[in-house]
PDB file of N, CA and C in Angstrom:
ATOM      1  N   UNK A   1       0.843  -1.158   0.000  1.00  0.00           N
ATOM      2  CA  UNK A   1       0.000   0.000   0.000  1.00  0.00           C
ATOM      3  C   UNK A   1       0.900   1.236   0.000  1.00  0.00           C
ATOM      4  N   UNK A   2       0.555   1.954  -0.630  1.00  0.00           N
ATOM      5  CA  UNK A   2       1.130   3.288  -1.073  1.00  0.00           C
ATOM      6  C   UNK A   2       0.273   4.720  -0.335  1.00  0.00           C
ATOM      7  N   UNK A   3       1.021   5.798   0.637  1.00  0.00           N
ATOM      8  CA  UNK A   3       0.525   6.725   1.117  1.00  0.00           C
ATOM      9  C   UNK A   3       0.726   7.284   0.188  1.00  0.00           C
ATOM     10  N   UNK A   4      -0.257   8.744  -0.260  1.00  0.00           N
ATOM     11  CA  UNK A   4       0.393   9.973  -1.040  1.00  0.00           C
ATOM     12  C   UNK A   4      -0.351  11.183  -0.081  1.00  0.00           C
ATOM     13  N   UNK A   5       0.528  12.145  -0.018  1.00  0.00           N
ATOM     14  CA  UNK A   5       0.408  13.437   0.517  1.00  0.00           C
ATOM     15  C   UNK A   5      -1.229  13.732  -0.558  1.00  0.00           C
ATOM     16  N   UNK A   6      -2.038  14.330   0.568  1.00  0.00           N
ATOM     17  CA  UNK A   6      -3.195  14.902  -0.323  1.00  0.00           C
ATOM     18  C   UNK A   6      -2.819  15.728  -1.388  1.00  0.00           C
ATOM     19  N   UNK A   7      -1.708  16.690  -1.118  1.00  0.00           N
ATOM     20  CA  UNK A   7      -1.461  17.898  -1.413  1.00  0.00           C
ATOM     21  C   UNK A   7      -1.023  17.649  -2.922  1.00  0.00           C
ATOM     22  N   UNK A   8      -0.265  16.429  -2.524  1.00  0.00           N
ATOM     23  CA  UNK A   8       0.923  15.888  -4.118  1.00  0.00           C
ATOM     24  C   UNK A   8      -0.213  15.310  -4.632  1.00  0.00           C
ATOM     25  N   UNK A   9      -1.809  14.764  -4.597  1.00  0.00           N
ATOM     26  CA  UNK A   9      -2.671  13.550  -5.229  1.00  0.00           C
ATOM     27  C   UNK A   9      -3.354  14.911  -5.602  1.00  0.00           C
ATOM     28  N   UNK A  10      -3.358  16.083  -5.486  1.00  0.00           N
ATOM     29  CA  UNK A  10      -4.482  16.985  -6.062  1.00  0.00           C
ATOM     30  C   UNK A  10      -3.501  17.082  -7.131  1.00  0.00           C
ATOM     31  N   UNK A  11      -2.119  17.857  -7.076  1.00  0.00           N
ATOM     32  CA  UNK A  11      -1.621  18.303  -7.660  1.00  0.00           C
ATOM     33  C   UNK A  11      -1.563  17.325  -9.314  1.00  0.00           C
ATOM     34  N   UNK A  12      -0.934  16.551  -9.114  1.00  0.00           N
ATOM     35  CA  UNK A  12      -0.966  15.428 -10.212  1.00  0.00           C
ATOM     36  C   UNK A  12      -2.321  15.444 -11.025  1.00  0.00           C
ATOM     37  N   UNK A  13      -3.367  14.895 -10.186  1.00  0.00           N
ATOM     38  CA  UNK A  13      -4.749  15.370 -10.397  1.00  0.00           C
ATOM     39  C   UNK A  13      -5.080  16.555 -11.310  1.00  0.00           C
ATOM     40  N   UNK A  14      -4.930  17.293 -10.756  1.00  0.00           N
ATOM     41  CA  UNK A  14      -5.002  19.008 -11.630  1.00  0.00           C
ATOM     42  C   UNK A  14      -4.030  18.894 -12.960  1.00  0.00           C
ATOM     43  N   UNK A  15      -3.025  18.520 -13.101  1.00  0.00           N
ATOM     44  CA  UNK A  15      -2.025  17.975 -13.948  1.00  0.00           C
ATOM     45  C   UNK A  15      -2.477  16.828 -14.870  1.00  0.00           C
ATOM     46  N   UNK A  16      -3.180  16.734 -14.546  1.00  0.00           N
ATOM     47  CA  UNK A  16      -3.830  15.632 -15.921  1.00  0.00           C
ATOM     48  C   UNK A  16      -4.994  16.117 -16.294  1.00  0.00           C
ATOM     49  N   UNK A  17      -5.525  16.549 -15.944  1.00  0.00           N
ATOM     50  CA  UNK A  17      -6.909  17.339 -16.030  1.00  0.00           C
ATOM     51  C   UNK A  17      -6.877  18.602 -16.874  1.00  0.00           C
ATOM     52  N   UNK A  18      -5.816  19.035 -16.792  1.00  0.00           N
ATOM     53  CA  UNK A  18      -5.661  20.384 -17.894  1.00  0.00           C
ATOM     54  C   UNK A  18      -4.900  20.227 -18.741  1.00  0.00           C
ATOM     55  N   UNK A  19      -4.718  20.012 -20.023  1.00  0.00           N
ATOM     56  CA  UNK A  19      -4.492  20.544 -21.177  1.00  0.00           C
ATOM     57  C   UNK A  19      -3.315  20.790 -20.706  1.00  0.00           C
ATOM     58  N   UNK A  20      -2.032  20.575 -21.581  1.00  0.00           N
ATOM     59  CA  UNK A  20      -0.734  21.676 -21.517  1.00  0.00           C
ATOM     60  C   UNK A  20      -0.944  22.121 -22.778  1.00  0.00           C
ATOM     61  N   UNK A  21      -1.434  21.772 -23.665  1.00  0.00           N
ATOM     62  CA  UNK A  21      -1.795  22.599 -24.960  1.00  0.00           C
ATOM     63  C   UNK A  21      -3.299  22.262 -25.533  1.00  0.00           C
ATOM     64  N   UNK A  22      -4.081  22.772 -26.635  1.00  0.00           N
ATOM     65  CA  UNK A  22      -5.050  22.234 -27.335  1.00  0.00           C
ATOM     66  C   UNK A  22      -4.651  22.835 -28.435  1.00  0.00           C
ATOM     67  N   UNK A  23      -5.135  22.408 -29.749  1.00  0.00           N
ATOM     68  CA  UNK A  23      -5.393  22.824 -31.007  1.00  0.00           C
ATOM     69  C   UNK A  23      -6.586  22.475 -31.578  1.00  0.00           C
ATOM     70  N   UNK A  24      -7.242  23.722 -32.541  1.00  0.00           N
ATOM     71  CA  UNK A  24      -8.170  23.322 -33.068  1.00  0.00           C
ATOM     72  C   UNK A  24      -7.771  23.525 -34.535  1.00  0.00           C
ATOM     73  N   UNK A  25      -8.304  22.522 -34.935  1.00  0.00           N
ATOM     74  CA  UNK A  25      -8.597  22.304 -36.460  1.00  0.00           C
ATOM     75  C   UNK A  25      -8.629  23.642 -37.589  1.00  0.00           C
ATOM     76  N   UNK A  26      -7.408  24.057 -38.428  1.00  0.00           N
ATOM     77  CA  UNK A  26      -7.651  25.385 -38.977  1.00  0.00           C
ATOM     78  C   UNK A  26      -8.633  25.391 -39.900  1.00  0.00           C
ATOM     79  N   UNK A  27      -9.445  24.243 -40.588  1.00  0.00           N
ATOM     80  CA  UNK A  27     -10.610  24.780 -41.497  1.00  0.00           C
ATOM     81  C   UNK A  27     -11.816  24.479 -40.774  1.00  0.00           C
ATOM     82  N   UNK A  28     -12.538  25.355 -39.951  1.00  0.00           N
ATOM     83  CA  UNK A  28     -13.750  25.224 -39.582  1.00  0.00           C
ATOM     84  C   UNK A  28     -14.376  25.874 -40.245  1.00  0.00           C
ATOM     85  N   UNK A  29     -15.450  25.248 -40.257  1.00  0.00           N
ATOM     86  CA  UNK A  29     -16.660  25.836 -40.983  1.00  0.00           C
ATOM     87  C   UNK A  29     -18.105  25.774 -39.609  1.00  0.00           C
ATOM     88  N   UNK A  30     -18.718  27.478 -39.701  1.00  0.00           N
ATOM     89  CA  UNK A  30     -19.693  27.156 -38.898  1.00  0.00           C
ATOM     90  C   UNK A  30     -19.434  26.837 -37.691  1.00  0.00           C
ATOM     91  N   UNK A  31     -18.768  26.715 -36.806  1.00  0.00           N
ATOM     92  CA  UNK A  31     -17.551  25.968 -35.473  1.00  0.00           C
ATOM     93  C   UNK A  31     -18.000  24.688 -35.448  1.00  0.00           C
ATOM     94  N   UNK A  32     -17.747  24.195 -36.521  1.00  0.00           N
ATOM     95  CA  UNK A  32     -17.420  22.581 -36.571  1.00  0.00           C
ATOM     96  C   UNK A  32     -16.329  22.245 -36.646  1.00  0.00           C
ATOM     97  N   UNK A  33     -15.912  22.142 -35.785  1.00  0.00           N
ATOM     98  CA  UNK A  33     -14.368  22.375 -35.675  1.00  0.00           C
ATOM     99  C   UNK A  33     -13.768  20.544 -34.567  1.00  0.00           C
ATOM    100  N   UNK A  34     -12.524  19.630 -35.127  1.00  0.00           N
ATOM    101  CA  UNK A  34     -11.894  19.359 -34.122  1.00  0.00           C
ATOM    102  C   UNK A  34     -10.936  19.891 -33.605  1.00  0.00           C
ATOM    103  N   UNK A  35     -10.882  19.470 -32.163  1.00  0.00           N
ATOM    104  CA  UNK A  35      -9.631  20.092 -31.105  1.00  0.00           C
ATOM    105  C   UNK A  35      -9.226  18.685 -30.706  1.00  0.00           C
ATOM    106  N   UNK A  36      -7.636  18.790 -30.410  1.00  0.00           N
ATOM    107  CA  UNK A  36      -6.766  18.014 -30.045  1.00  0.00           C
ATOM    108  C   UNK A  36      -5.969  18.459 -28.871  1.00  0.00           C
ATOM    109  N   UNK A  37      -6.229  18.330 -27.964  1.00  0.00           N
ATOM    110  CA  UNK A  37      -5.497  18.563 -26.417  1.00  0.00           C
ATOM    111  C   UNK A  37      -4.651  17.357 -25.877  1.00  0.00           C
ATOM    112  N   UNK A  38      -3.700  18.183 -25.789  1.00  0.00           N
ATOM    113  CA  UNK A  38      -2.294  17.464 -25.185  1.00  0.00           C
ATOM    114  C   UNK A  38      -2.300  17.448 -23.529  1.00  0.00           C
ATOM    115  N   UNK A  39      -2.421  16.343 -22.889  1.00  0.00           N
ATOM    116  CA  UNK A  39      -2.476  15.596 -21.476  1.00  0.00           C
ATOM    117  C   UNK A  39      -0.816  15.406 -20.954  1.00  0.00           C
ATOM    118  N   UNK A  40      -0.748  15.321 -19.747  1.00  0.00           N
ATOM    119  CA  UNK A  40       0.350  14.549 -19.390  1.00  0.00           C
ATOM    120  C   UNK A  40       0.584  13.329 -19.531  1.00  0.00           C
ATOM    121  N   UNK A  41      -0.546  12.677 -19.728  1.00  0.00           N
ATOM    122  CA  UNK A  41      -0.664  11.256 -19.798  1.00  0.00           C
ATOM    123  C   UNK A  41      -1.563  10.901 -20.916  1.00  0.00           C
ATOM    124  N   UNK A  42      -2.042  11.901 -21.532  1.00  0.00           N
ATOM    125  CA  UNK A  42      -2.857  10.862 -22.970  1.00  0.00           C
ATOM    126  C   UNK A  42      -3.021  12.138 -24.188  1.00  0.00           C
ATOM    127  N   UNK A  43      -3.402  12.286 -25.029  1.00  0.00           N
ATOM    128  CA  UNK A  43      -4.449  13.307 -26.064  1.00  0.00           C
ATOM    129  C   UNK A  43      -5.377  12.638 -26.141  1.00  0.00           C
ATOM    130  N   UNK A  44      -6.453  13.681 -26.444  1.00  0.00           N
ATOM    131  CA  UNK A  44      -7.586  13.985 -26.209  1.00  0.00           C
ATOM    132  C   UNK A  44      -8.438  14.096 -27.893  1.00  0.00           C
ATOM    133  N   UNK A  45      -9.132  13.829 -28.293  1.00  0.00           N
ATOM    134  CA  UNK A  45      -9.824  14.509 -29.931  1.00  0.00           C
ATOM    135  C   UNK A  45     -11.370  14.553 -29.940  1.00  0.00           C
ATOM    136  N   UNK A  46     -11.660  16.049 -29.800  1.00  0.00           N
ATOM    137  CA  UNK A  46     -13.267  16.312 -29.429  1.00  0.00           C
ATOM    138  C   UNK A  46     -13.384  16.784 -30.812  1.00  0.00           C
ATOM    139  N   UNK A  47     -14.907  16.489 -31.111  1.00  0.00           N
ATOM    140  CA  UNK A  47     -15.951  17.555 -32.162  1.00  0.00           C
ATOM    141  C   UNK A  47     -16.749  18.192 -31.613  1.00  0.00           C
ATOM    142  N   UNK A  48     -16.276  19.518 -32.295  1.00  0.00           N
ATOM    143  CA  UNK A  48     -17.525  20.534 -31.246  1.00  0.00           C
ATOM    144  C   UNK A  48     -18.729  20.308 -31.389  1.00  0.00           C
ATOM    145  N   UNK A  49     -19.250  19.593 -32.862  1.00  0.00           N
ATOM    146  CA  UNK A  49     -20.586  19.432 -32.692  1.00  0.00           C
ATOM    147  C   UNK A  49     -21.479  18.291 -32.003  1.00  0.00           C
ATOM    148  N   UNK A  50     -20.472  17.470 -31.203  1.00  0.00           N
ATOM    149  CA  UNK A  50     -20.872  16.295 -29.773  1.00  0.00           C
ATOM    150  C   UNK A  50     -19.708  16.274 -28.639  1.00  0.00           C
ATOM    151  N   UNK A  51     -20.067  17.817 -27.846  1.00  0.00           N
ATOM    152  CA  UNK A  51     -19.654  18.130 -26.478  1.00  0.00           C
ATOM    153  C   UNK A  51     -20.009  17.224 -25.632  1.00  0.00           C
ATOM    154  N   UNK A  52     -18.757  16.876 -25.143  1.00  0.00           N
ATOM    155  CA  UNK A  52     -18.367  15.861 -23.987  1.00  0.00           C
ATOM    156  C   UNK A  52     -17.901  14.516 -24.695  1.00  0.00           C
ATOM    157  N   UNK A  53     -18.241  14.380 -25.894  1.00  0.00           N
ATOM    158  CA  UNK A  53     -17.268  13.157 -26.452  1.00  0.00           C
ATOM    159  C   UNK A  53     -16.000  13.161 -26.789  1.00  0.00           C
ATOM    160  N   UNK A  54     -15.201  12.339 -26.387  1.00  0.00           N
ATOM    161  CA  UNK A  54     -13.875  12.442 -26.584  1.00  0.00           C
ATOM    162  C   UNK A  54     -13.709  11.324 -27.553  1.00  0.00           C
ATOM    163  N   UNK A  55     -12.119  11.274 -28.326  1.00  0.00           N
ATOM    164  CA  UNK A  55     -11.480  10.165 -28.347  1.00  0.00           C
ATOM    165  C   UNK A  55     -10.145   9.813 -27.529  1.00  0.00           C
ATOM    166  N   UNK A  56      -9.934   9.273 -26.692  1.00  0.00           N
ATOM    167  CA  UNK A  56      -8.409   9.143 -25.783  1.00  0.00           C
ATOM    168  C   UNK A  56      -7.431   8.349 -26.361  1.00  0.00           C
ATOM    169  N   UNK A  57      -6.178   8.841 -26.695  1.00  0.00           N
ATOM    170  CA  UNK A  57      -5.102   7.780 -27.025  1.00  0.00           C
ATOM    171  C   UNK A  57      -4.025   8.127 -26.154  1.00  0.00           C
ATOM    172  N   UNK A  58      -3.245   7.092 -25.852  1.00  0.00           N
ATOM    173  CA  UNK A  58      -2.031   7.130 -25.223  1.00  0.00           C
ATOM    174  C   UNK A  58      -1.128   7.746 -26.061  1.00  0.00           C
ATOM    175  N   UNK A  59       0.294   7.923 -25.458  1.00  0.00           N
ATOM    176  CA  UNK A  59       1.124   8.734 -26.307  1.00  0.00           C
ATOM    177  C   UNK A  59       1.622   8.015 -27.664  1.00  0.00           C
ATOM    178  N   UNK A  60       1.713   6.806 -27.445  1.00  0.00           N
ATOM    179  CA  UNK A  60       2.518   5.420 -28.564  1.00  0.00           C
ATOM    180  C   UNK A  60       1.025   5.529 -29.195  1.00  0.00           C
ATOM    181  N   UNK A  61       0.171   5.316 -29.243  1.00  0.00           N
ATOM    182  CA  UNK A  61      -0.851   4.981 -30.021  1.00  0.00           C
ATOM    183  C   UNK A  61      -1.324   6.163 -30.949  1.00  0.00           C
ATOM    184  N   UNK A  62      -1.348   7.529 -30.628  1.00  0.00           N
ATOM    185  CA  UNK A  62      -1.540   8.645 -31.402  1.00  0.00           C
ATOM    186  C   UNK A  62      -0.448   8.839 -32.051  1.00  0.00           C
ATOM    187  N   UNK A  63       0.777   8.767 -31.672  1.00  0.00           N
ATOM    188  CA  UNK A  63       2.054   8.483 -32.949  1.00  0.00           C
ATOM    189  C   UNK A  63       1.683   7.126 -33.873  1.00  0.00           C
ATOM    190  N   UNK A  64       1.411   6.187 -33.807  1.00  0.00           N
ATOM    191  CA  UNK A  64       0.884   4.894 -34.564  1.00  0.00           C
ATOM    192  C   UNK A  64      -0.546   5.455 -35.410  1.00  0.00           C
ATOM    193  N   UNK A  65      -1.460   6.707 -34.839  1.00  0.00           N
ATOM    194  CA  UNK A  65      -2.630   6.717 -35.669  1.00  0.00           C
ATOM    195  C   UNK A  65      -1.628   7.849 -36.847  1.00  0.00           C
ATOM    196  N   UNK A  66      -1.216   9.465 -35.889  1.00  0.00           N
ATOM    197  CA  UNK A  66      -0.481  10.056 -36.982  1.00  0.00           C
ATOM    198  C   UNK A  66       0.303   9.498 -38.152  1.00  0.00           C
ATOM    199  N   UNK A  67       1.475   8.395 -37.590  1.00  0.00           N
ATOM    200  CA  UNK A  67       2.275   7.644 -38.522  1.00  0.00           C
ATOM    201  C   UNK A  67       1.046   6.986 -39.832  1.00  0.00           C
ATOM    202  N   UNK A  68       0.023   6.108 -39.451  1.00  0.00           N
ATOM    203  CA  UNK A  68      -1.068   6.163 -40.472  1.00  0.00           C
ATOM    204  C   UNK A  68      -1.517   6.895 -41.068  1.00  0.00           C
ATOM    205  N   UNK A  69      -1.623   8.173 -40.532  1.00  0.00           N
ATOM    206  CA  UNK A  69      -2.570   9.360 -41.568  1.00  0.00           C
ATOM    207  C   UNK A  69      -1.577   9.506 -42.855  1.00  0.00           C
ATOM    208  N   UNK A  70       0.073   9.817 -42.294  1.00  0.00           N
ATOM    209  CA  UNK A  70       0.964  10.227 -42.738  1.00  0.00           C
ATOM    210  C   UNK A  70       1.439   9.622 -44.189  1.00  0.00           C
ATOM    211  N   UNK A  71       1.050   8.068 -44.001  1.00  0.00           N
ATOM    212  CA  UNK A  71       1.640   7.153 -44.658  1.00  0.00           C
ATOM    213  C   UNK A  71       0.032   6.526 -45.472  1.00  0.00           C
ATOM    214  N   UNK A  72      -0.953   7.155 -45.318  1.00  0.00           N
ATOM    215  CA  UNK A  72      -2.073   7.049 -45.381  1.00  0.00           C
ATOM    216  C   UNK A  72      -2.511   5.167 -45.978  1.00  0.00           C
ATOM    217  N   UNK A  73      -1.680   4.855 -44.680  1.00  0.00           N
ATOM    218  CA  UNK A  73      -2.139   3.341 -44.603  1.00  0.00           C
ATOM    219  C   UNK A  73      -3.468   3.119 -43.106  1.00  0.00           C
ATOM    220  N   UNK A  74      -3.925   4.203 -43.166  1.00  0.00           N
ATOM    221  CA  UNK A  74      -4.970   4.215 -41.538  1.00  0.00           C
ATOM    222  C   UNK A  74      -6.415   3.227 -42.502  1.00  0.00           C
ATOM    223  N   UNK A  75      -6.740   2.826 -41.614  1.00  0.00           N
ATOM    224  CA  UNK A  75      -7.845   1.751 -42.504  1.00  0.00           C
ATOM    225  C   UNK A  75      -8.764   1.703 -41.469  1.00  0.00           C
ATOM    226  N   UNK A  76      -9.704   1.893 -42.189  1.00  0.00           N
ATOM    227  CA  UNK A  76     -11.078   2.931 -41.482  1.00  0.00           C
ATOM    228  C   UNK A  76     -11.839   1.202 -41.818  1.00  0.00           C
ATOM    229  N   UNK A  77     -13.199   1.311 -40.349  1.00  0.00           N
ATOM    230  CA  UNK A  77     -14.210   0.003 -40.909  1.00  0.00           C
ATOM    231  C   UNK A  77     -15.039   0.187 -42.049  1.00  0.00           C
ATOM    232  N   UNK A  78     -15.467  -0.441 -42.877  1.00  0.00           N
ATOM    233  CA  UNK A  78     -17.020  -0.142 -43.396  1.00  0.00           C
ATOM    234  C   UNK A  78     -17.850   0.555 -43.024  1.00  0.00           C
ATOM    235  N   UNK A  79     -18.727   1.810 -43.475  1.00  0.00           N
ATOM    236  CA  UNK A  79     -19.707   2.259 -42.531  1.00  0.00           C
ATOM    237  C   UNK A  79     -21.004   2.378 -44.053  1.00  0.00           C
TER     238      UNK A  79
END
């Protein structure tokens, strides 16, 4: 079992919880816009037009989706 100082479990806390950066998407139209926020521990990818949905990736896995866009081997399901 592991103690942590309250003080250090907010802090961390607050530290993952905010953004050290966001970007939004430069062609919006209408503010349909995505944003991409940078975590200490994950990114983040919202559409403004369904607030409160996220997508979460770890840091290795959003380099593995970018590396796909890049190489435009990303392979989307059937819809």
């Amino acid at each position: 079992m592991q103690i942590v100082d309250s003080g250090e479990s907010e802090m961390e806390e607050t530290r993952n919880n905010s953004p050290l950066w966001t970007r939004r998407s430069s062609r919006c139209q209408n503010d349909h816009c995505v944003d991409v926020s940078r975590y200490a521990t994950k990114i983040e990818v919202c559409n403004s037009t369904a607030p409160g949905t996220t997508v979460s990736f770890t840091e290795d896995s959003w380099r593995t989706f970018l590396r796909a866009l890049g190489n435009n081997t990303l392979q989307l399901p059937n819809t």
